[in-house]
C-alpha atoms as a PDB file:
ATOM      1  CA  UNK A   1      95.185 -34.928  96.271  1.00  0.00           C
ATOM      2  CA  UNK A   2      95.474 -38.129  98.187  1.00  0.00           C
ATOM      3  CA  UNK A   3      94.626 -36.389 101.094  1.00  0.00           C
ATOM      4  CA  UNK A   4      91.645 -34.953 100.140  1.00  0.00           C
ATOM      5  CA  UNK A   5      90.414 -38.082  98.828  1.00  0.00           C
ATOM      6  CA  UNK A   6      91.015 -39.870 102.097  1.00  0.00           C
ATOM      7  CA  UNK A   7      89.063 -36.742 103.701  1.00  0.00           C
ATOM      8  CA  UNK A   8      86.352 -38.270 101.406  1.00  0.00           C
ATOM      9  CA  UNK A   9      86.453 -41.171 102.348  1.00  0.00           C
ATOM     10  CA  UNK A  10      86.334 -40.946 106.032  1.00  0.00           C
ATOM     11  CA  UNK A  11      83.211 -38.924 105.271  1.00  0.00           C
ATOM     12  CA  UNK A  12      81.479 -41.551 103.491  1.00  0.00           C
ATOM     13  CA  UNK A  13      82.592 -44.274 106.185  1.00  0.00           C
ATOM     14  CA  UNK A  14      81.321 -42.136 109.025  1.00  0.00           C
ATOM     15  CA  UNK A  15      78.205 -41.029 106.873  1.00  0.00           C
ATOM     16  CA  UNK A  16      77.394 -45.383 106.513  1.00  0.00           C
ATOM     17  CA  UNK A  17      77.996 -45.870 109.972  1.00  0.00           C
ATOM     18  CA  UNK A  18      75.439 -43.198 110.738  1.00  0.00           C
ATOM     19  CA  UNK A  19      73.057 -44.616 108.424  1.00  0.00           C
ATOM     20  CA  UNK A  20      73.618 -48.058 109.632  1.00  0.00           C
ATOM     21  CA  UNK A  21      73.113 -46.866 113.925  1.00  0.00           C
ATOM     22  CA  UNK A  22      69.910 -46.780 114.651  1.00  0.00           C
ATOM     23  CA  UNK A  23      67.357 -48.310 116.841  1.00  0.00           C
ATOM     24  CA  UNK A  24      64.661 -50.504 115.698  1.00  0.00           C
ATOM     25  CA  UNK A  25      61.130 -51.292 116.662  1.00  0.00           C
ATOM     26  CA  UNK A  26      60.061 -55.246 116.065  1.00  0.00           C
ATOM     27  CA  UNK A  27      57.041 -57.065 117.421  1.00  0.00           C
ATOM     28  CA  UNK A  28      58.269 -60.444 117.865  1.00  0.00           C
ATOM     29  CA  UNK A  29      55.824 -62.626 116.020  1.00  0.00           C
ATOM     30  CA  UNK A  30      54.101 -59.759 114.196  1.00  0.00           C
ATOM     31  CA  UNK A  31      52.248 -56.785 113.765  1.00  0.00           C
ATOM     32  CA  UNK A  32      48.856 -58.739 114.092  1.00  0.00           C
ATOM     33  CA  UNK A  33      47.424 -60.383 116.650  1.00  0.00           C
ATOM     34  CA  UNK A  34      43.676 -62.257 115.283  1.00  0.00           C
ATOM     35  CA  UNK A  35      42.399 -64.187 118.149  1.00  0.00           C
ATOM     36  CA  UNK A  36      39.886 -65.326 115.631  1.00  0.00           C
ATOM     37  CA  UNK A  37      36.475 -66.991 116.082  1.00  0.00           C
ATOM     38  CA  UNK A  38      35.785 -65.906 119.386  1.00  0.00           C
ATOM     39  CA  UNK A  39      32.534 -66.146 122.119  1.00  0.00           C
ATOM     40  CA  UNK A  40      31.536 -63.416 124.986  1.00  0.00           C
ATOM     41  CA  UNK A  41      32.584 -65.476 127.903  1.00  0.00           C
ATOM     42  CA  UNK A  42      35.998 -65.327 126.243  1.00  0.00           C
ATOM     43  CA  UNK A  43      36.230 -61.709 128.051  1.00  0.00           C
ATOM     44  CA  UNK A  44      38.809 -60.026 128.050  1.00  0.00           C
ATOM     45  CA  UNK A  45      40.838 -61.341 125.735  1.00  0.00           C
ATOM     46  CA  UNK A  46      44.544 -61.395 126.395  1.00  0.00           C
ATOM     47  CA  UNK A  47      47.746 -61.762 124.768  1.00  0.00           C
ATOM     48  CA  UNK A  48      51.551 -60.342 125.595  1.00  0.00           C
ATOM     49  CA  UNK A  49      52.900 -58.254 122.759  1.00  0.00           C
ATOM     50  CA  UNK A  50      56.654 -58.522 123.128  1.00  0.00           C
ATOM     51  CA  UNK A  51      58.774 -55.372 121.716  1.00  0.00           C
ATOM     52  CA  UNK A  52      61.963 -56.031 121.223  1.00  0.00           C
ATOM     53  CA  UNK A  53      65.076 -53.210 119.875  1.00  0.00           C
ATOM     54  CA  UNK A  54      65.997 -55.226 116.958  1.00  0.00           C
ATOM     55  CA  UNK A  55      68.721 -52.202 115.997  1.00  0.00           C
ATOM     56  CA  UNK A  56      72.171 -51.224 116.958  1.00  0.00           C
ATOM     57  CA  UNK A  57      70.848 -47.860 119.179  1.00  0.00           C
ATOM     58  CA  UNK A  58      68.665 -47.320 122.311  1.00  0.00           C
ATOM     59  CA  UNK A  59      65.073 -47.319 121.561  1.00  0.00           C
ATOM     60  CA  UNK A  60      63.170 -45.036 122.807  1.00  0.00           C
ATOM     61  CA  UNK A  61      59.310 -45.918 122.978  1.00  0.00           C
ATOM     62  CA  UNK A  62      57.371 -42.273 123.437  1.00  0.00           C
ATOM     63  CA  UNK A  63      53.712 -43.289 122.863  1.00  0.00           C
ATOM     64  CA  UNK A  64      51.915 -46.401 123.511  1.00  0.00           C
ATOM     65  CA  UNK A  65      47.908 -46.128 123.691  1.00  0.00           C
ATOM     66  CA  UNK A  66      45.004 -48.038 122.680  1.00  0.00           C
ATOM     67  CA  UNK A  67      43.215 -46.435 120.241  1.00  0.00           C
ATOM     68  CA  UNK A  68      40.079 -47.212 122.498  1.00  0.00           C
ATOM     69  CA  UNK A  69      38.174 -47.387 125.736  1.00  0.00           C
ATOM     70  CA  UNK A  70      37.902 -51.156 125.608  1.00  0.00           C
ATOM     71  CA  UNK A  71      41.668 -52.193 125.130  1.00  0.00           C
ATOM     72  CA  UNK A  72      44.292 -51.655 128.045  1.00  0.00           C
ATOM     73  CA  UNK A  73      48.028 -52.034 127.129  1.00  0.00           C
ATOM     74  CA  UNK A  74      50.637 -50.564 129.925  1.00  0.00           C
ATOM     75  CA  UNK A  75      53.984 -49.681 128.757  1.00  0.00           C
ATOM     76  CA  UNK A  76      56.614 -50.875 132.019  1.00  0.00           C
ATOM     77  CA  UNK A  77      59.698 -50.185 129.980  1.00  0.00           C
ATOM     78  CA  UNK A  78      59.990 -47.198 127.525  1.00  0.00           C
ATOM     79  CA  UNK A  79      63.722 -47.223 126.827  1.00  0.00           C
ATOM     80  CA  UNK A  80      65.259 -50.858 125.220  1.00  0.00           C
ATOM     81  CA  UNK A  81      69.208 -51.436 124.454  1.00  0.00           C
ATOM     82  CA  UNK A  82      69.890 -53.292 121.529  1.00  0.00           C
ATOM     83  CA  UNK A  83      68.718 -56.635 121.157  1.00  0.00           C
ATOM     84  CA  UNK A  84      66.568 -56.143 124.342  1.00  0.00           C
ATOM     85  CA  UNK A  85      62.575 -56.656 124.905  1.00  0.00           C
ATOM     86  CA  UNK A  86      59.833 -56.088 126.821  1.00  0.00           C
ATOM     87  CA  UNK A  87      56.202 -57.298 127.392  1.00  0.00           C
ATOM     88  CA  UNK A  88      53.197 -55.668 127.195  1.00  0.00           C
ATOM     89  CA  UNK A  89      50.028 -56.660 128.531  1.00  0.00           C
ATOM     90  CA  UNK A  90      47.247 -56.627 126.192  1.00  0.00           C
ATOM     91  CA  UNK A  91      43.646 -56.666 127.355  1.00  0.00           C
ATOM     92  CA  UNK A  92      41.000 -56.648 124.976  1.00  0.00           C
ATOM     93  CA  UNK A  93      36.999 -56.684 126.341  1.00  0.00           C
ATOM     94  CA  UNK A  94      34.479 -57.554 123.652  1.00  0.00           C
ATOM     95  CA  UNK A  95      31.206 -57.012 125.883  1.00  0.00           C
ATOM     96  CA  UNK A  96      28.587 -56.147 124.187  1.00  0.00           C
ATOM     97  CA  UNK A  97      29.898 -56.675 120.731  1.00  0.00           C
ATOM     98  CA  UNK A  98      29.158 -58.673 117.874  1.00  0.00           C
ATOM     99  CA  UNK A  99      30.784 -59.517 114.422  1.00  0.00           C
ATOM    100  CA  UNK A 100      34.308 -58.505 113.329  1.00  0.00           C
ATOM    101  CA  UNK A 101      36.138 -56.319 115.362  1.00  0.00           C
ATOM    102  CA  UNK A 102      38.996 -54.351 114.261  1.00  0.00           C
ATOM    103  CA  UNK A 103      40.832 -52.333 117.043  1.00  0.00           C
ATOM    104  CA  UNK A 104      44.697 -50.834 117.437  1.00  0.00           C
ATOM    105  CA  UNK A 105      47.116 -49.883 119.758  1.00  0.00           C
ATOM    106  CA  UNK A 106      49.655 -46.708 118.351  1.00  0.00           C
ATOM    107  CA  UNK A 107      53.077 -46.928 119.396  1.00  0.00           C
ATOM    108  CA  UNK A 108      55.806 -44.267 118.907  1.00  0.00           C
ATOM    109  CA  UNK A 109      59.593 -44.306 119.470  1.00  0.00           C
ATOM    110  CA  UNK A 110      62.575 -42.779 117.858  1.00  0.00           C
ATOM    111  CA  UNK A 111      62.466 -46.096 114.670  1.00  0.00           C
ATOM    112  CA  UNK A 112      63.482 -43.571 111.718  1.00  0.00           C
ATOM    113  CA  UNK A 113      61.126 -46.388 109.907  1.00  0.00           C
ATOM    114  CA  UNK A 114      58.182 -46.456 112.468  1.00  0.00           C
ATOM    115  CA  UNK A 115      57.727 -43.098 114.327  1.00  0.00           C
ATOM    116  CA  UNK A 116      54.435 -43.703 113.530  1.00  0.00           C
ATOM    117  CA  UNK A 117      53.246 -47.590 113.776  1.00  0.00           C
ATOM    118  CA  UNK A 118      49.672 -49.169 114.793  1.00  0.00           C
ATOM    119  CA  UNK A 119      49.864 -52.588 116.263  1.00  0.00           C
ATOM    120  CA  UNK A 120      46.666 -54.455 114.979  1.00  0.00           C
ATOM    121  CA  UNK A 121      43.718 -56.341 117.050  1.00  0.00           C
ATOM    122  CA  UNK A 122      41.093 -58.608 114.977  1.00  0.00           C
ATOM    123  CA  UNK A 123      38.352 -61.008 116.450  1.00  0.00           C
ATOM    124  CA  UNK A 124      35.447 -62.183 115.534  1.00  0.00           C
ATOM    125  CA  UNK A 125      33.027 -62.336 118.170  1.00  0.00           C
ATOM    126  CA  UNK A 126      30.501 -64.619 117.497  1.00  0.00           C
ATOM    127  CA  UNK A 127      26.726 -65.140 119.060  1.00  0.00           C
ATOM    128  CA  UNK A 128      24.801 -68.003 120.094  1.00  0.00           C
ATOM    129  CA  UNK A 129      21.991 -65.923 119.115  1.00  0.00           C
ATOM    130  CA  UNK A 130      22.265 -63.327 116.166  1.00  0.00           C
ATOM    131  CA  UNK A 131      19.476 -60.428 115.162  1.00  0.00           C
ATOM    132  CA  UNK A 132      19.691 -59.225 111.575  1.00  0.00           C
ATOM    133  CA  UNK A 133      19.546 -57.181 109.008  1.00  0.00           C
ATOM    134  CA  UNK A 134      19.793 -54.908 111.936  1.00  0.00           C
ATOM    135  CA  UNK A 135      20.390 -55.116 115.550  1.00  0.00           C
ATOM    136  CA  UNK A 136      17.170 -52.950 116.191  1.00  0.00           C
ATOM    137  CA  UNK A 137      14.171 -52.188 115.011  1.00  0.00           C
ATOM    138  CA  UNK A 138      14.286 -49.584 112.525  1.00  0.00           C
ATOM    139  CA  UNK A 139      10.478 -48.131 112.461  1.00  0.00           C
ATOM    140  CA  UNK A 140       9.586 -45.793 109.409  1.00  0.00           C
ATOM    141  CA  UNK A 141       6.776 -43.415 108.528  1.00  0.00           C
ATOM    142  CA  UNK A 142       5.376 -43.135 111.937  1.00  0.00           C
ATOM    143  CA  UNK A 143       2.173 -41.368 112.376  1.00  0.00           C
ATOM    144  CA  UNK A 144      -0.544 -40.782 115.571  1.00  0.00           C
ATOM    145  CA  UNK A 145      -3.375 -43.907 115.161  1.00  0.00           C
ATOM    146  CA  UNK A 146      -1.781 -45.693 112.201  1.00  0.00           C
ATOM    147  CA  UNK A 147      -0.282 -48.500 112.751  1.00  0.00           C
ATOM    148  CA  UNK A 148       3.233 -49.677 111.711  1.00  0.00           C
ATOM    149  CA  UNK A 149       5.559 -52.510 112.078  1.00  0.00           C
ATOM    150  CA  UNK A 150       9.298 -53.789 111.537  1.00  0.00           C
ATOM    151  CA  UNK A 151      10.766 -57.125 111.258  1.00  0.00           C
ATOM    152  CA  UNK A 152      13.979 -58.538 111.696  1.00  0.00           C
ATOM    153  CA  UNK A 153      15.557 -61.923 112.144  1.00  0.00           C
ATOM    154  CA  UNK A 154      16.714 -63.927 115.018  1.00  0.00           C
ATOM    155  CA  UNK A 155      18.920 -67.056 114.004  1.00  0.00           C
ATOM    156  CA  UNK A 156      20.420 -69.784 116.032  1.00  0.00           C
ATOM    157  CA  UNK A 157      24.158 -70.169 115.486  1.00  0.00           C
ATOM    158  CA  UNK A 158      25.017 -72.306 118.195  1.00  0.00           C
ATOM    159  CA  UNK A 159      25.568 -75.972 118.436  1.00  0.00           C
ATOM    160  CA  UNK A 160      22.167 -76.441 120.298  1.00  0.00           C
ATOM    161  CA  UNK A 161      18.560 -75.730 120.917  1.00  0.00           C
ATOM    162  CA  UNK A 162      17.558 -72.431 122.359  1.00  0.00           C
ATOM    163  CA  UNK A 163      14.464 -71.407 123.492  1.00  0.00           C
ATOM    164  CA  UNK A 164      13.100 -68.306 123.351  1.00  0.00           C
ATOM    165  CA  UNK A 165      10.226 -67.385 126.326  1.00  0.00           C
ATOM    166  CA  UNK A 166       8.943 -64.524 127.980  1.00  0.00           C
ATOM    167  CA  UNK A 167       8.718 -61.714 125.274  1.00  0.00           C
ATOM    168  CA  UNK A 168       8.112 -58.372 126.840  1.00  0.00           C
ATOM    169  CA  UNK A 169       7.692 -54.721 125.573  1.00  0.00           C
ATOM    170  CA  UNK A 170       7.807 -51.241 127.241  1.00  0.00           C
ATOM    171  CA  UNK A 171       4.985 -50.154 125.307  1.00  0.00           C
ATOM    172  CA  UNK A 172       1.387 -51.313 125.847  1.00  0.00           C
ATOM    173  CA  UNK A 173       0.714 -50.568 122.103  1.00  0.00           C
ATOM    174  CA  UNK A 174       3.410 -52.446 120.933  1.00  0.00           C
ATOM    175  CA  UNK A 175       2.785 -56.033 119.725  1.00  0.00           C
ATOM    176  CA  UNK A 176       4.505 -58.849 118.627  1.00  0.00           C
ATOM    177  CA  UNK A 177       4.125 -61.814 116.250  1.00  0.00           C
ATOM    178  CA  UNK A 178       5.640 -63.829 118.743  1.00  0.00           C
ATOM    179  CA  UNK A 179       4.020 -64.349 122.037  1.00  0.00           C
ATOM    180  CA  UNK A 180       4.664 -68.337 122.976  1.00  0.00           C
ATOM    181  CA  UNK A 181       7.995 -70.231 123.688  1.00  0.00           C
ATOM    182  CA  UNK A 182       9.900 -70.866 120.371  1.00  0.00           C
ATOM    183  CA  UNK A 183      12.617 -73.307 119.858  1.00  0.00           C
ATOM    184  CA  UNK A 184      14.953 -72.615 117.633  1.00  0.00           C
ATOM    185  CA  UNK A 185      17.511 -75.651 116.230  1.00  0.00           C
ATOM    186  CA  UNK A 186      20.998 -74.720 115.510  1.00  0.00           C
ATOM    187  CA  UNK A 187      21.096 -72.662 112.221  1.00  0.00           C
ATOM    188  CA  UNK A 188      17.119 -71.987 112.488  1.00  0.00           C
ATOM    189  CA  UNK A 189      16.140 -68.407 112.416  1.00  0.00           C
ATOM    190  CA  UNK A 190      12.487 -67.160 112.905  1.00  0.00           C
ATOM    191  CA  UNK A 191      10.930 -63.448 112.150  1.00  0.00           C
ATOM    192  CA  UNK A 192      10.469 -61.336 114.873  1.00  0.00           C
ATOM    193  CA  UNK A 193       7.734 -58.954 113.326  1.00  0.00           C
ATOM    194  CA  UNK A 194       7.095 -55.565 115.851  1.00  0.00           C
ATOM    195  CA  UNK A 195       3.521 -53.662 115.000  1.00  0.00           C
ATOM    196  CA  UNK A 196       2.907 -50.292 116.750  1.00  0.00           C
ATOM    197  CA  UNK A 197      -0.021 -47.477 116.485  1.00  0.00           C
ATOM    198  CA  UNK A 198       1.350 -44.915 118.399  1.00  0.00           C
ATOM    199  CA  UNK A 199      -0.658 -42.562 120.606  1.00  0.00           C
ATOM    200  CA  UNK A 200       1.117 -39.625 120.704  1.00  0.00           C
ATOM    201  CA  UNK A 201       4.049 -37.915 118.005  1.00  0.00           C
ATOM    202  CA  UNK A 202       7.521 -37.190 119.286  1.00  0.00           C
ATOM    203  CA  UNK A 203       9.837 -39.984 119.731  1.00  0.00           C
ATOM    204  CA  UNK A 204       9.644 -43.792 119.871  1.00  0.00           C
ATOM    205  CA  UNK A 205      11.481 -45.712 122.155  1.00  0.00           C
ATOM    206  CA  UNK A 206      10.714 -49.333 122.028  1.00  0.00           C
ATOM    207  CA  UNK A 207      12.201 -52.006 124.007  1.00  0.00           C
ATOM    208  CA  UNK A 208      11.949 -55.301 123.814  1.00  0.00           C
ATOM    209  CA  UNK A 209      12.876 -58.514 126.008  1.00  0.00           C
ATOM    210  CA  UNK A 210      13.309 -62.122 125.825  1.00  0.00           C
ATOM    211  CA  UNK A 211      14.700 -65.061 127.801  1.00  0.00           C
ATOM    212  CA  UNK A 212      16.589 -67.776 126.378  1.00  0.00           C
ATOM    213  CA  UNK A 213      17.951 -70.796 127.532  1.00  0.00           C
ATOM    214  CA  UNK A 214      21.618 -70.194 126.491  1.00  0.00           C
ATOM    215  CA  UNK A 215      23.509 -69.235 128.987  1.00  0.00           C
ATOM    216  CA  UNK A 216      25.708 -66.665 127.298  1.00  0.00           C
ATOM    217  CA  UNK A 217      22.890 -64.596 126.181  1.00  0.00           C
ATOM    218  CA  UNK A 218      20.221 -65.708 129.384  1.00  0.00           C
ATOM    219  CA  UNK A 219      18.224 -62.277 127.792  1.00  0.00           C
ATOM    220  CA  UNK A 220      17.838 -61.078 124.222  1.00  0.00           C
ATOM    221  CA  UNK A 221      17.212 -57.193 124.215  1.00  0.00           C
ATOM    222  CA  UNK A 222      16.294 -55.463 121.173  1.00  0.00           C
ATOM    223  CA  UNK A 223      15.802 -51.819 121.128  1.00  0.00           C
ATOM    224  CA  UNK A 224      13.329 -49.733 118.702  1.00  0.00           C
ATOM    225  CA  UNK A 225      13.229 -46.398 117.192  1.00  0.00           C
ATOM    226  CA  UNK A 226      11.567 -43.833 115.030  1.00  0.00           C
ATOM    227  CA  UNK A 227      10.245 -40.611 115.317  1.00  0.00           C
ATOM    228  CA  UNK A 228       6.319 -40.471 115.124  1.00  0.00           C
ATOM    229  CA  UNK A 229       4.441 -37.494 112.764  1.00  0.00           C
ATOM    230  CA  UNK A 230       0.811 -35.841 114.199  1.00  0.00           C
ATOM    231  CA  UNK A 231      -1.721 -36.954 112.675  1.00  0.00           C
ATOM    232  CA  UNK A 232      -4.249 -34.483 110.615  1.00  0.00           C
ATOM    233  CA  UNK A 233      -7.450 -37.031 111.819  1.00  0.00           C
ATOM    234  CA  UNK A 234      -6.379 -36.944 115.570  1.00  0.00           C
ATOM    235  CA  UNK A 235      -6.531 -35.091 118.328  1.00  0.00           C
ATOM    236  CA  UNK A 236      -2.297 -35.417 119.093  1.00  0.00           C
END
């Protein structure tokens, strides 16, 4: 009887200590990295995400890759001993992007806890100059010889004057509501109102340009679309 119950025992003991071996992922100072408010010339953003074996086991990392295009993150150590770390390289580029950006990097290793983990990337990428609702024009009910328009607003979030010259289109029948320079004070917005008779149906393709005096954004360009119905009156 004894015996078996030291059999038991041992079993238990060697069953904890197998419970209690095991390696563990840990991003030193987080699973988040939020750069915050952040500005175009800022890019790429950078940061070193330190990994560290915060178990008792080897850690074996399997998997580490950005979940897109615009992030790099090399991996120059895959296998950690307890208590060890290594540093990754993170590059994030936020060309070309506007607003709240959300992006990850998966990692997988032999963590029981976190085969499966996604290291987090938040900024906010903030404009001197911003174009809203949309970041187009969004043309409706298009139709040969009748003309339509679209509107949207460009504001001034910087800490300074901009001025807005030089408006251009690709389209000899497309006009604009704005044709002089325009100053625009910090927190000013003005409408930018697009009118179009088209000539022909298919689709529209508008494009339109304009300098500014900010030297992050030296030229606005704001695309157009919509898809343009014959018209029963007109030869199409």
């Amino acid at each position: 009887m004894v015996v078996k119950m030291l059999k038991y025992f041992l079993v238990l003991i060697s069953l904890s200590l197998t419970l209690y071996s095991q390696p563990k992922l840990e991003i030193v100072g987080g699973d988040t990295k939020n750069w915050g408010k952040v500005t175009p010339k800022q890019s790429p953003l950078k940061y070193n995400m330190v990994i560290k074996n915060a178990g008792n086991e080897v850690l074996k990392i399997s998997r580490l890759k950005p979940t897109c295009g615009c992030t790099t993150a090399p991996l120059n150590k895959s296998e950690l001993k307890p208590g060890e770390t290594t540093t990754v390289e993170v590059s994030l580029s936020i060309q070309g992007n506007s607003g709240k950006m959300h992006k990850q990097i998966a990692i997988e290793s032999n963590d029981p806890t976190k085969q499966y983990f996604n290291y987090m990337l938040i900024a906010e990428v903030v404009l001197p100059l911003t174009v809203s609702p949309t970041n187009y024009l969004p043309f409706k009910d298009l139709q040969v010889g009748v003309e339509s328009d679209a509107k949207l607003k460009i504001k001034n979030t910087s800490e300074g004057n901009i001025t807005l010259s030089d408006f251009q289109t690709n389209l000899p029948e497309l006009k604009l509501n704005l044709v002089k320079n325009v100053v625009l004070k910090p927190g000013q917005e003005i409408d930018l109102i697009a009118k179009v008779k088209p000539t022909r149906s298919g689709n529209l393709n508008a494009r339109i340009s304009i300098k500014t005096t900010n030297n992050e954004i030296p030229e606005l360009v704001i695309n157009g679309f919509g898809q343009v119905q014959p018209s029963p009156f007109f030869n199409n």
